[in-house]
N, C-alpha and C. Protein backbone atom coordinates (compact mmCIF):
# COMPACT_ATOMS: atom_id res chain seq x y z
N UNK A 1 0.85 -1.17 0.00
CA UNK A 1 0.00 0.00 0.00
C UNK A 1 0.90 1.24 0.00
N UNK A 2 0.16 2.00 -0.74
CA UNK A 2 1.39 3.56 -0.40
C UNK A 2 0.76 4.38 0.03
N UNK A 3 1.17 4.99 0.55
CA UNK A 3 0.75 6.19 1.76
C UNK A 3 2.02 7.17 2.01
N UNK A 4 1.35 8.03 2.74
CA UNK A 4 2.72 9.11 3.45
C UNK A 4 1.57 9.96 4.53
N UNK A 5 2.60 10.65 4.93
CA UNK A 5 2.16 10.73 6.65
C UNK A 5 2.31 12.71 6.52
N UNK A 6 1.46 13.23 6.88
CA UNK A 6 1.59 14.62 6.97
C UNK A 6 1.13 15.44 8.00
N UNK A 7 1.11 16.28 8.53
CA UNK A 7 1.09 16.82 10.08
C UNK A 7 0.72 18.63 9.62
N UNK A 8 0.45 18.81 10.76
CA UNK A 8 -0.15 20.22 10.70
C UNK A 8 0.48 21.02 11.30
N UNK A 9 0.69 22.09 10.74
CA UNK A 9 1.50 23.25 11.60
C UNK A 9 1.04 24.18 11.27
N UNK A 10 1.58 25.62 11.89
CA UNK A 10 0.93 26.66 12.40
C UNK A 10 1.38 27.88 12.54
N UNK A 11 1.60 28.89 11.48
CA UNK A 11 2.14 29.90 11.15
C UNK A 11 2.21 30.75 12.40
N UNK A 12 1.07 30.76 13.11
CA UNK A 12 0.71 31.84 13.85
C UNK A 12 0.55 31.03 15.52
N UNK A 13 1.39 29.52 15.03
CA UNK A 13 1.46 29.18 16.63
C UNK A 13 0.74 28.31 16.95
N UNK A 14 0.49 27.11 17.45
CA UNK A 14 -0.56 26.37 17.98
C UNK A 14 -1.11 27.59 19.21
N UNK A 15 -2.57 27.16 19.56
CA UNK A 15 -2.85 27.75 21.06
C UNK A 15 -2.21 27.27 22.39
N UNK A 16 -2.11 26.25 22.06
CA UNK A 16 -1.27 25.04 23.01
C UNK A 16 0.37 25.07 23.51
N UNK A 17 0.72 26.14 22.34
CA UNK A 17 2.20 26.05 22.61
C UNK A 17 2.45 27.07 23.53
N UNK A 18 3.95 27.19 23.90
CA UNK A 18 3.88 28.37 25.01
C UNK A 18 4.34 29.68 23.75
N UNK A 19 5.33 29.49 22.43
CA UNK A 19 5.68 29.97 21.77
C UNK A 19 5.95 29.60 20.51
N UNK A 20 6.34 30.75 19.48
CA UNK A 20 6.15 29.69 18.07
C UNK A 20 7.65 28.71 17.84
N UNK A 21 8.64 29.37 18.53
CA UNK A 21 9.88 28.72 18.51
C UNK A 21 9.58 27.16 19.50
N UNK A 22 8.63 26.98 20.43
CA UNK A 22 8.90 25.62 20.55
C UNK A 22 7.66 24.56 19.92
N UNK A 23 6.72 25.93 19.49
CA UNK A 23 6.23 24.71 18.19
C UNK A 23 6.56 24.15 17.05
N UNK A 24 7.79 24.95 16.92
CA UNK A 24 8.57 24.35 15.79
C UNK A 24 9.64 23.10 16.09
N UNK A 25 9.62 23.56 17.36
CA UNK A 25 11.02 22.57 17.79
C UNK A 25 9.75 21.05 17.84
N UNK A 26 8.46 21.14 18.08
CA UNK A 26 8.04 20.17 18.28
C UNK A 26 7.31 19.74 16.78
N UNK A 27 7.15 20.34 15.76
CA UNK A 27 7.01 19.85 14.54
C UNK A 27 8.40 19.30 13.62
N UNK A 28 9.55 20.04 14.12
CA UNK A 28 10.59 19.14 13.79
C UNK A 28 10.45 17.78 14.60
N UNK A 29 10.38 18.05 15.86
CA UNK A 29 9.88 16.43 15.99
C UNK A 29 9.33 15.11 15.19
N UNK A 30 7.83 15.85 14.87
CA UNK A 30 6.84 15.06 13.90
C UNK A 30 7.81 15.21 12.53
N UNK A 31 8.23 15.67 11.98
CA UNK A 31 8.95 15.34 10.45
C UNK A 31 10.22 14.42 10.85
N UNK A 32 11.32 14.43 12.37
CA UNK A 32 11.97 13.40 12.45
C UNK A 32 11.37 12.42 12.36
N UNK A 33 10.55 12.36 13.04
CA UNK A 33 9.93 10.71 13.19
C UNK A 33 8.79 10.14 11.83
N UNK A 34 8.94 11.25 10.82
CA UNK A 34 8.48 10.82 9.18
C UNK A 34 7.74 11.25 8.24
N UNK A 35 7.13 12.63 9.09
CA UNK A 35 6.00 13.27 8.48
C UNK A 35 6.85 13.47 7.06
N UNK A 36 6.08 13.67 6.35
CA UNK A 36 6.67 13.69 4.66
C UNK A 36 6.15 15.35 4.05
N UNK A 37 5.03 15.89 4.77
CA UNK A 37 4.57 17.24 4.90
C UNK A 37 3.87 17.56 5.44
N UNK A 38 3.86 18.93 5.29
CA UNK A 38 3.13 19.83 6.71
C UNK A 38 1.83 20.35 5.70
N UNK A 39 0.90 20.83 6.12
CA UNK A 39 -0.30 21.53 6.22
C UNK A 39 -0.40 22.52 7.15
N UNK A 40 -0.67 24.15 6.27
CA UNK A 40 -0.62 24.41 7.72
C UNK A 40 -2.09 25.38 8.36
N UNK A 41 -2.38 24.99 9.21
CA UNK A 41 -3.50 25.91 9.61
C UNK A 41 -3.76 27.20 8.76
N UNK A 42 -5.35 27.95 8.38
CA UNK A 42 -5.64 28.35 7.96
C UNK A 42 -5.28 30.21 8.55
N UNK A 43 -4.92 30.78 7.18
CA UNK A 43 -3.84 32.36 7.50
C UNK A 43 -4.67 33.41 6.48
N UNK A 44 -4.15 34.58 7.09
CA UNK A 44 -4.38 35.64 5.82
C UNK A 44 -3.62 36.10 5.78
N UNK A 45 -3.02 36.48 6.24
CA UNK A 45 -1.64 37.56 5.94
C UNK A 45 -0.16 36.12 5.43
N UNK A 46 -0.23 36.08 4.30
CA UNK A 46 0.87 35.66 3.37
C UNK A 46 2.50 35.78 4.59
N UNK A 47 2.75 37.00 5.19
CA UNK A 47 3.64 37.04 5.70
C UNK A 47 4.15 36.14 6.92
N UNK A 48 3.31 35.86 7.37
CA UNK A 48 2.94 34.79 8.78
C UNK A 48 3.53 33.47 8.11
N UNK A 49 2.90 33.37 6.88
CA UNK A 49 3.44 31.82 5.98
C UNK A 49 4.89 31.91 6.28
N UNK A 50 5.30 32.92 5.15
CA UNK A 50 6.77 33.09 4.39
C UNK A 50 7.42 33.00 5.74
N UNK A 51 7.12 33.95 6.72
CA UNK A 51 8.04 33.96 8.19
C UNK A 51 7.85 32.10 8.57
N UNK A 52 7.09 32.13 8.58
CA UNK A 52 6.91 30.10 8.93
C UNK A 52 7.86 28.61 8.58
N UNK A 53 7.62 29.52 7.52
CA UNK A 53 8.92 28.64 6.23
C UNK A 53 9.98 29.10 6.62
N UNK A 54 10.19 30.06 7.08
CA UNK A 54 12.30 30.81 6.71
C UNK A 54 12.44 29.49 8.20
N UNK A 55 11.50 30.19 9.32
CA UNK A 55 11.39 29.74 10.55
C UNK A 55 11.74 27.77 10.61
N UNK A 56 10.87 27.43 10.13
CA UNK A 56 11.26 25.74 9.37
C UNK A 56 12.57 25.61 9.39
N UNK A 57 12.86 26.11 8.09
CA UNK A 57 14.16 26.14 7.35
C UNK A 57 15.31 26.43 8.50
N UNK A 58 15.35 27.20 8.81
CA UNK A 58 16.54 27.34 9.99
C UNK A 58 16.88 26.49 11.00
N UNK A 59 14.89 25.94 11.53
CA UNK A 59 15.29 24.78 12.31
C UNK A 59 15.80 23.30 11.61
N UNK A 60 15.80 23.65 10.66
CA UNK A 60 16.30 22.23 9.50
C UNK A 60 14.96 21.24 9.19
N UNK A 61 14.14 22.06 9.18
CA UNK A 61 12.69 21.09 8.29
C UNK A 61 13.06 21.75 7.06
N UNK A 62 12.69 20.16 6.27
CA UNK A 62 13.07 20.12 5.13
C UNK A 62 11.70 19.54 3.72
N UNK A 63 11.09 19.71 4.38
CA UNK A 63 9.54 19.21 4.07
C UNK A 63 8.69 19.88 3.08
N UNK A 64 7.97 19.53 2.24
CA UNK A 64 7.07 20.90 1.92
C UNK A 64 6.43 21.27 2.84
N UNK A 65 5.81 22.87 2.72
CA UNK A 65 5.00 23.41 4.08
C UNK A 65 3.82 24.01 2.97
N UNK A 66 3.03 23.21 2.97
CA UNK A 66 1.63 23.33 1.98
C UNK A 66 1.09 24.49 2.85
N UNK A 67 0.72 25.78 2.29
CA UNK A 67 -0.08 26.83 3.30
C UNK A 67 -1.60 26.55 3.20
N UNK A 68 -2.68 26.35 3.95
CA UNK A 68 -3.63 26.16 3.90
C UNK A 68 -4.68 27.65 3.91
N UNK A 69 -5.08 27.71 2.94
CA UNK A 69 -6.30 28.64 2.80
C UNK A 69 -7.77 28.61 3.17
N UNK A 70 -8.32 29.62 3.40
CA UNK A 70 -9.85 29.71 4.10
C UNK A 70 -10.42 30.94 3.46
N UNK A 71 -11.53 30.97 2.82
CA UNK A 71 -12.12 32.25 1.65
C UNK A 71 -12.96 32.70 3.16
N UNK A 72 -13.23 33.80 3.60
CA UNK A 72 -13.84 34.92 4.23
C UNK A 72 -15.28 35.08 3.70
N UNK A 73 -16.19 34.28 4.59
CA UNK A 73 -17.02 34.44 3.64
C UNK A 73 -18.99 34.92 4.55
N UNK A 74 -18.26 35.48 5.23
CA UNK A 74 -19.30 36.13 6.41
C UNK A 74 -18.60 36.91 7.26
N UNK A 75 -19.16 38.17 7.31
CA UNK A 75 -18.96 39.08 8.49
C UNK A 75 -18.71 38.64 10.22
N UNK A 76 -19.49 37.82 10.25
CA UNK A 76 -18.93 36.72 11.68
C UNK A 76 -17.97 35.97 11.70
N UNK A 77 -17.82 35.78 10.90
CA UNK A 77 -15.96 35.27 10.99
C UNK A 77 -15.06 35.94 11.31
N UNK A 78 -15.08 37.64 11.39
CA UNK A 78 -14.28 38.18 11.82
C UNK A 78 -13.97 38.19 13.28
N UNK A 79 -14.76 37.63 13.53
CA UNK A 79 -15.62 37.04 15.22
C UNK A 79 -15.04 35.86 15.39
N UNK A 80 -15.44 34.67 14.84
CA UNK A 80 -15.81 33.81 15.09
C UNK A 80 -14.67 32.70 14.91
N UNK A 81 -13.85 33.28 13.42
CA UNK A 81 -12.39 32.63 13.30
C UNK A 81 -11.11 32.62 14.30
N UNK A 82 -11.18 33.65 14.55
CA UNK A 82 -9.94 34.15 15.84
C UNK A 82 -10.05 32.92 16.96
N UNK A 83 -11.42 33.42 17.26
CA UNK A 83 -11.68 32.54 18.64
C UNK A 83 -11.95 31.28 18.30
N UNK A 84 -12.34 30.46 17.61
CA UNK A 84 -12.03 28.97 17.51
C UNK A 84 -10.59 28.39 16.70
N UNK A 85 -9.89 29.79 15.91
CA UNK A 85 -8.65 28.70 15.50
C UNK A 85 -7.26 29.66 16.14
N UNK A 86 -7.92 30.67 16.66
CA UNK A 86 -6.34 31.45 17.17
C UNK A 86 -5.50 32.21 16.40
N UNK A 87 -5.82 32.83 15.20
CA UNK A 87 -5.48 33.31 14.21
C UNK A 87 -5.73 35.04 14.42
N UNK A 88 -5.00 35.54 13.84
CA UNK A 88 -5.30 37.05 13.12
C UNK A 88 -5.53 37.44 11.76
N UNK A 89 -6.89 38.43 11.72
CA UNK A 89 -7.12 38.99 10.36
C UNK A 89 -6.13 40.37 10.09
N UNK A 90 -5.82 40.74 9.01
CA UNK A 90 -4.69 41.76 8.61
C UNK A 90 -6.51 43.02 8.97
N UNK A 91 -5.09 43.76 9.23
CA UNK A 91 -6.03 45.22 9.56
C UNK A 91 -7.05 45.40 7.85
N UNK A 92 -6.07 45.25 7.10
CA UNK A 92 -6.90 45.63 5.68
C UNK A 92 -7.69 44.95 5.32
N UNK A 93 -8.04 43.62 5.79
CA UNK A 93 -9.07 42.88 5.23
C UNK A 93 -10.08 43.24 6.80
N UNK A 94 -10.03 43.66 7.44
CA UNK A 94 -11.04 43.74 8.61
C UNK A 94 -11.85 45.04 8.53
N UNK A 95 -10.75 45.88 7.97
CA UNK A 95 -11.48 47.23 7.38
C UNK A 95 -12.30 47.19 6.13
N UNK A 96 -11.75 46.66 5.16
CA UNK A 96 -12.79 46.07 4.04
C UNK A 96 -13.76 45.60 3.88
N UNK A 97 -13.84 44.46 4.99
CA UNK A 97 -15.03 44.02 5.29
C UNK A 97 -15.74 44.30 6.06
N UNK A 98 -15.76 45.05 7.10
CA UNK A 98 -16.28 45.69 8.16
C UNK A 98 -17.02 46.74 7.16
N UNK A 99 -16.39 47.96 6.24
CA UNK A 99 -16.85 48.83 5.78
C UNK A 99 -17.61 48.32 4.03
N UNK A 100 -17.66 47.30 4.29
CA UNK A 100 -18.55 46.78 2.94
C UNK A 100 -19.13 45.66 3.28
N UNK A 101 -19.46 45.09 4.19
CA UNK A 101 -20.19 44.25 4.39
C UNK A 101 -21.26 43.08 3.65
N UNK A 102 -21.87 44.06 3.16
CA UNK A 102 -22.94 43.61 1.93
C UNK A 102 -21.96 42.81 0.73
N UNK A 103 -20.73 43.02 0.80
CA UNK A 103 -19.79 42.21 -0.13
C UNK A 103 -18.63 41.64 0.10
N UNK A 104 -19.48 40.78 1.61
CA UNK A 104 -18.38 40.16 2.14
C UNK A 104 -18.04 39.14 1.16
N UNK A 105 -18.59 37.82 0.79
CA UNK A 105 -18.40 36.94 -0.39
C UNK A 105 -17.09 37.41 -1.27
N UNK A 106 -17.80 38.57 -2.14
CA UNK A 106 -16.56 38.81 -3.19
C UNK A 106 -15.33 39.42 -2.49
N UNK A 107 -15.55 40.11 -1.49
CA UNK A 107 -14.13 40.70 -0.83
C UNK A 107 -13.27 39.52 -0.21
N UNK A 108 -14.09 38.54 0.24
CA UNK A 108 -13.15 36.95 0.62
C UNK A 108 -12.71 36.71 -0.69
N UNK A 109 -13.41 36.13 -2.09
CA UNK A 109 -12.74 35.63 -2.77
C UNK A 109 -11.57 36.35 -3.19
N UNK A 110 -11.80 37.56 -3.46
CA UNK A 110 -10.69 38.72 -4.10
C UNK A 110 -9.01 38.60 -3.28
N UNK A 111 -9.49 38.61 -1.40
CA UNK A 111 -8.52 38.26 -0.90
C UNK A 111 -7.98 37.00 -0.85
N UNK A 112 -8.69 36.09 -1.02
CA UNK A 112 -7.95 34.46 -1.27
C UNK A 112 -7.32 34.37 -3.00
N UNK A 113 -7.54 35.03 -3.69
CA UNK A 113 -7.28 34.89 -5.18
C UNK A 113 -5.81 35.68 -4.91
N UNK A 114 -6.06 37.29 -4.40
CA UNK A 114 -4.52 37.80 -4.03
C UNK A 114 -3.82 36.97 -3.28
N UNK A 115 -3.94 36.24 -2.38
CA UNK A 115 -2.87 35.36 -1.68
C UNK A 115 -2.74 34.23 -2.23
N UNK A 116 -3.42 33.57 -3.05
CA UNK A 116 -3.30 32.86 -4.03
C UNK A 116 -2.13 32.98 -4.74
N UNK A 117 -2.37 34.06 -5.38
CA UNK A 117 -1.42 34.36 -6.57
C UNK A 117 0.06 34.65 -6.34
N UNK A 118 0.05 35.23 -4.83
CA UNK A 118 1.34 35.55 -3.99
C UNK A 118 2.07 34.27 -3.66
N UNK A 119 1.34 33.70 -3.66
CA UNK A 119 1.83 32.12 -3.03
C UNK A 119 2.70 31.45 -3.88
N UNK A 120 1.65 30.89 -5.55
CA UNK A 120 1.91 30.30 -6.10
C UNK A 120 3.33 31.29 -7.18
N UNK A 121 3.15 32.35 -6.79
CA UNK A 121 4.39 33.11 -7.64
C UNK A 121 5.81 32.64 -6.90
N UNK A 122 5.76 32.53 -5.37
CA UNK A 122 6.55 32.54 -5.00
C UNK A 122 7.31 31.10 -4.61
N UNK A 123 6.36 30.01 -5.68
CA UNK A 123 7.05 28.89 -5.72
C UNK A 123 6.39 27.54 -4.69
N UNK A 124 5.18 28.16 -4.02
CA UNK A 124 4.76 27.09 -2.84
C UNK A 124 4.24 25.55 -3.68
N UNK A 125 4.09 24.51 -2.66
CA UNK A 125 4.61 23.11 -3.55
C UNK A 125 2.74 23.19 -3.95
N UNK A 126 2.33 23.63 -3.38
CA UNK A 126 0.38 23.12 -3.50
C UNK A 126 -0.65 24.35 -2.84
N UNK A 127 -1.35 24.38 -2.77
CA UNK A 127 -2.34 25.20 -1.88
C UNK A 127 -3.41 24.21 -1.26
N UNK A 128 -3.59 24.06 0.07
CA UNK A 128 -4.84 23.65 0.70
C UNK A 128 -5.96 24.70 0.84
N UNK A 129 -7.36 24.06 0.63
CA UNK A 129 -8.03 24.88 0.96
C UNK A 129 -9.16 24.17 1.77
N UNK A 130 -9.44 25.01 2.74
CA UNK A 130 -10.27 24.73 4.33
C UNK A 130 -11.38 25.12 3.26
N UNK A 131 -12.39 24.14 3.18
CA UNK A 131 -14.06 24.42 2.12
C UNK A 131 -15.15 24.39 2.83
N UNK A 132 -14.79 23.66 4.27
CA UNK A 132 -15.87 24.02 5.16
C UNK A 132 -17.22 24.02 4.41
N UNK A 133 -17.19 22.83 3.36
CA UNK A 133 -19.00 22.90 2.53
C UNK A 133 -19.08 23.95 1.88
N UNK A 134 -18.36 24.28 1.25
CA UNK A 134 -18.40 25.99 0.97
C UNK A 134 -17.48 25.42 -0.56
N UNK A 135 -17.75 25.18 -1.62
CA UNK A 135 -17.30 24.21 -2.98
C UNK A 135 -16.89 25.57 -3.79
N UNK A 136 -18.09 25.88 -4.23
CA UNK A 136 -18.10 27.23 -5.03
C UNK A 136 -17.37 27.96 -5.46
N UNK A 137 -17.46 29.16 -4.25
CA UNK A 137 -16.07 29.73 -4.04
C UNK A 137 -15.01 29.48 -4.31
N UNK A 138 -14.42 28.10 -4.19
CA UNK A 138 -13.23 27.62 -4.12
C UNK A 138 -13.36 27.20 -5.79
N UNK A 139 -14.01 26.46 -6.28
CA UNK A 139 -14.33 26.32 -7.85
C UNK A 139 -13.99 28.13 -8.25
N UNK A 140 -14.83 29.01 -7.95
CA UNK A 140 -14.30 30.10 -8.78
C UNK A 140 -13.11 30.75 -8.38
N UNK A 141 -12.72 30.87 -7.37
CA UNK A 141 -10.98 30.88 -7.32
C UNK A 141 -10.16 30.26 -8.14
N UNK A 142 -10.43 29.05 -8.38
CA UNK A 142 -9.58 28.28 -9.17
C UNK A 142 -9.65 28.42 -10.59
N UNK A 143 -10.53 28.64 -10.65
CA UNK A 143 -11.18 29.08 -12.27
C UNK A 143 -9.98 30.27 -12.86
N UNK A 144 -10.39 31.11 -11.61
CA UNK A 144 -9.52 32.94 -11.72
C UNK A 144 -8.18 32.56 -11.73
N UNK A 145 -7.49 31.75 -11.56
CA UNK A 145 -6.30 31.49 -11.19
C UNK A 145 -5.24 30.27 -12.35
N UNK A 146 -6.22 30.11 -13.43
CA UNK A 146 -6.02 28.92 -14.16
C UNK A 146 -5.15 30.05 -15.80
């Protein structure tokens, strides 16, 4: 049978950890012992990634670090994401959507298509995307991006 083994990590930190330097020391763990790649919890700010990866890299993970994506796709999420995954929204997408509301939908896709495109320019091995039943969206991202 073939298989491979992949693990989750966390740009912005597990909640669990005391810091991001010893969640890394403990995801180098999981790739010693075989993980083949990472996934990593769902981000908006692109920079949190790239810092994630250098961060990897120094500790000597050598893995792909697949960034995992999430389209914005309700005004309560600005709520509702933080506090169940521990994450931060960038000031500019909180102002955007806060002050347009009525277009939250397209202002998520617009911002997942820009980090999209940032991503895949800059060489990342894949994109995950968190669909949460939510198909669509993610179909027309991909569409925009082809």
């Amino acid at each position: 049978m073939d298989y491979c083994i992949g693990v989750a990590g966390y740009p912005e930190k597990h909640f669990e950890a005391p810091n991001l330097k010893s969640d890394i020391e403990y995801l180098k763990e999981k790739v010693d012992a075989g993980a083949e790649y990472i996934v990593t919890q769902m981000f908006f700010d692109n920079n949190k990634y790239f810092d994630f990866v250098n961060k990897c890299r120094r500790a000597k993970i050598d893995v792909p670090i697949i960034p995992g994506l999430k389209v914005l796709s309700s005004i309560k999420q600005l709520k509702s994401i933080p506090k169940k995954f521990y994450i931060d929204f960038p000031n500019e997408l909180v102002e955007e959507a806060t002050n347009n509301s009525e277009h939250i939908s397209e202002i998520g896709k617009e911002w997942t298509i820009k980090q999209c495109e940032e991503l895949l320019n800059e060489g990342v091995p894949s994109i995950h995307f968190y669909i949460m039943n939510k198909v669509i969206p993610i179909l027309e991202i991909i569409n925009k991006l082809k």
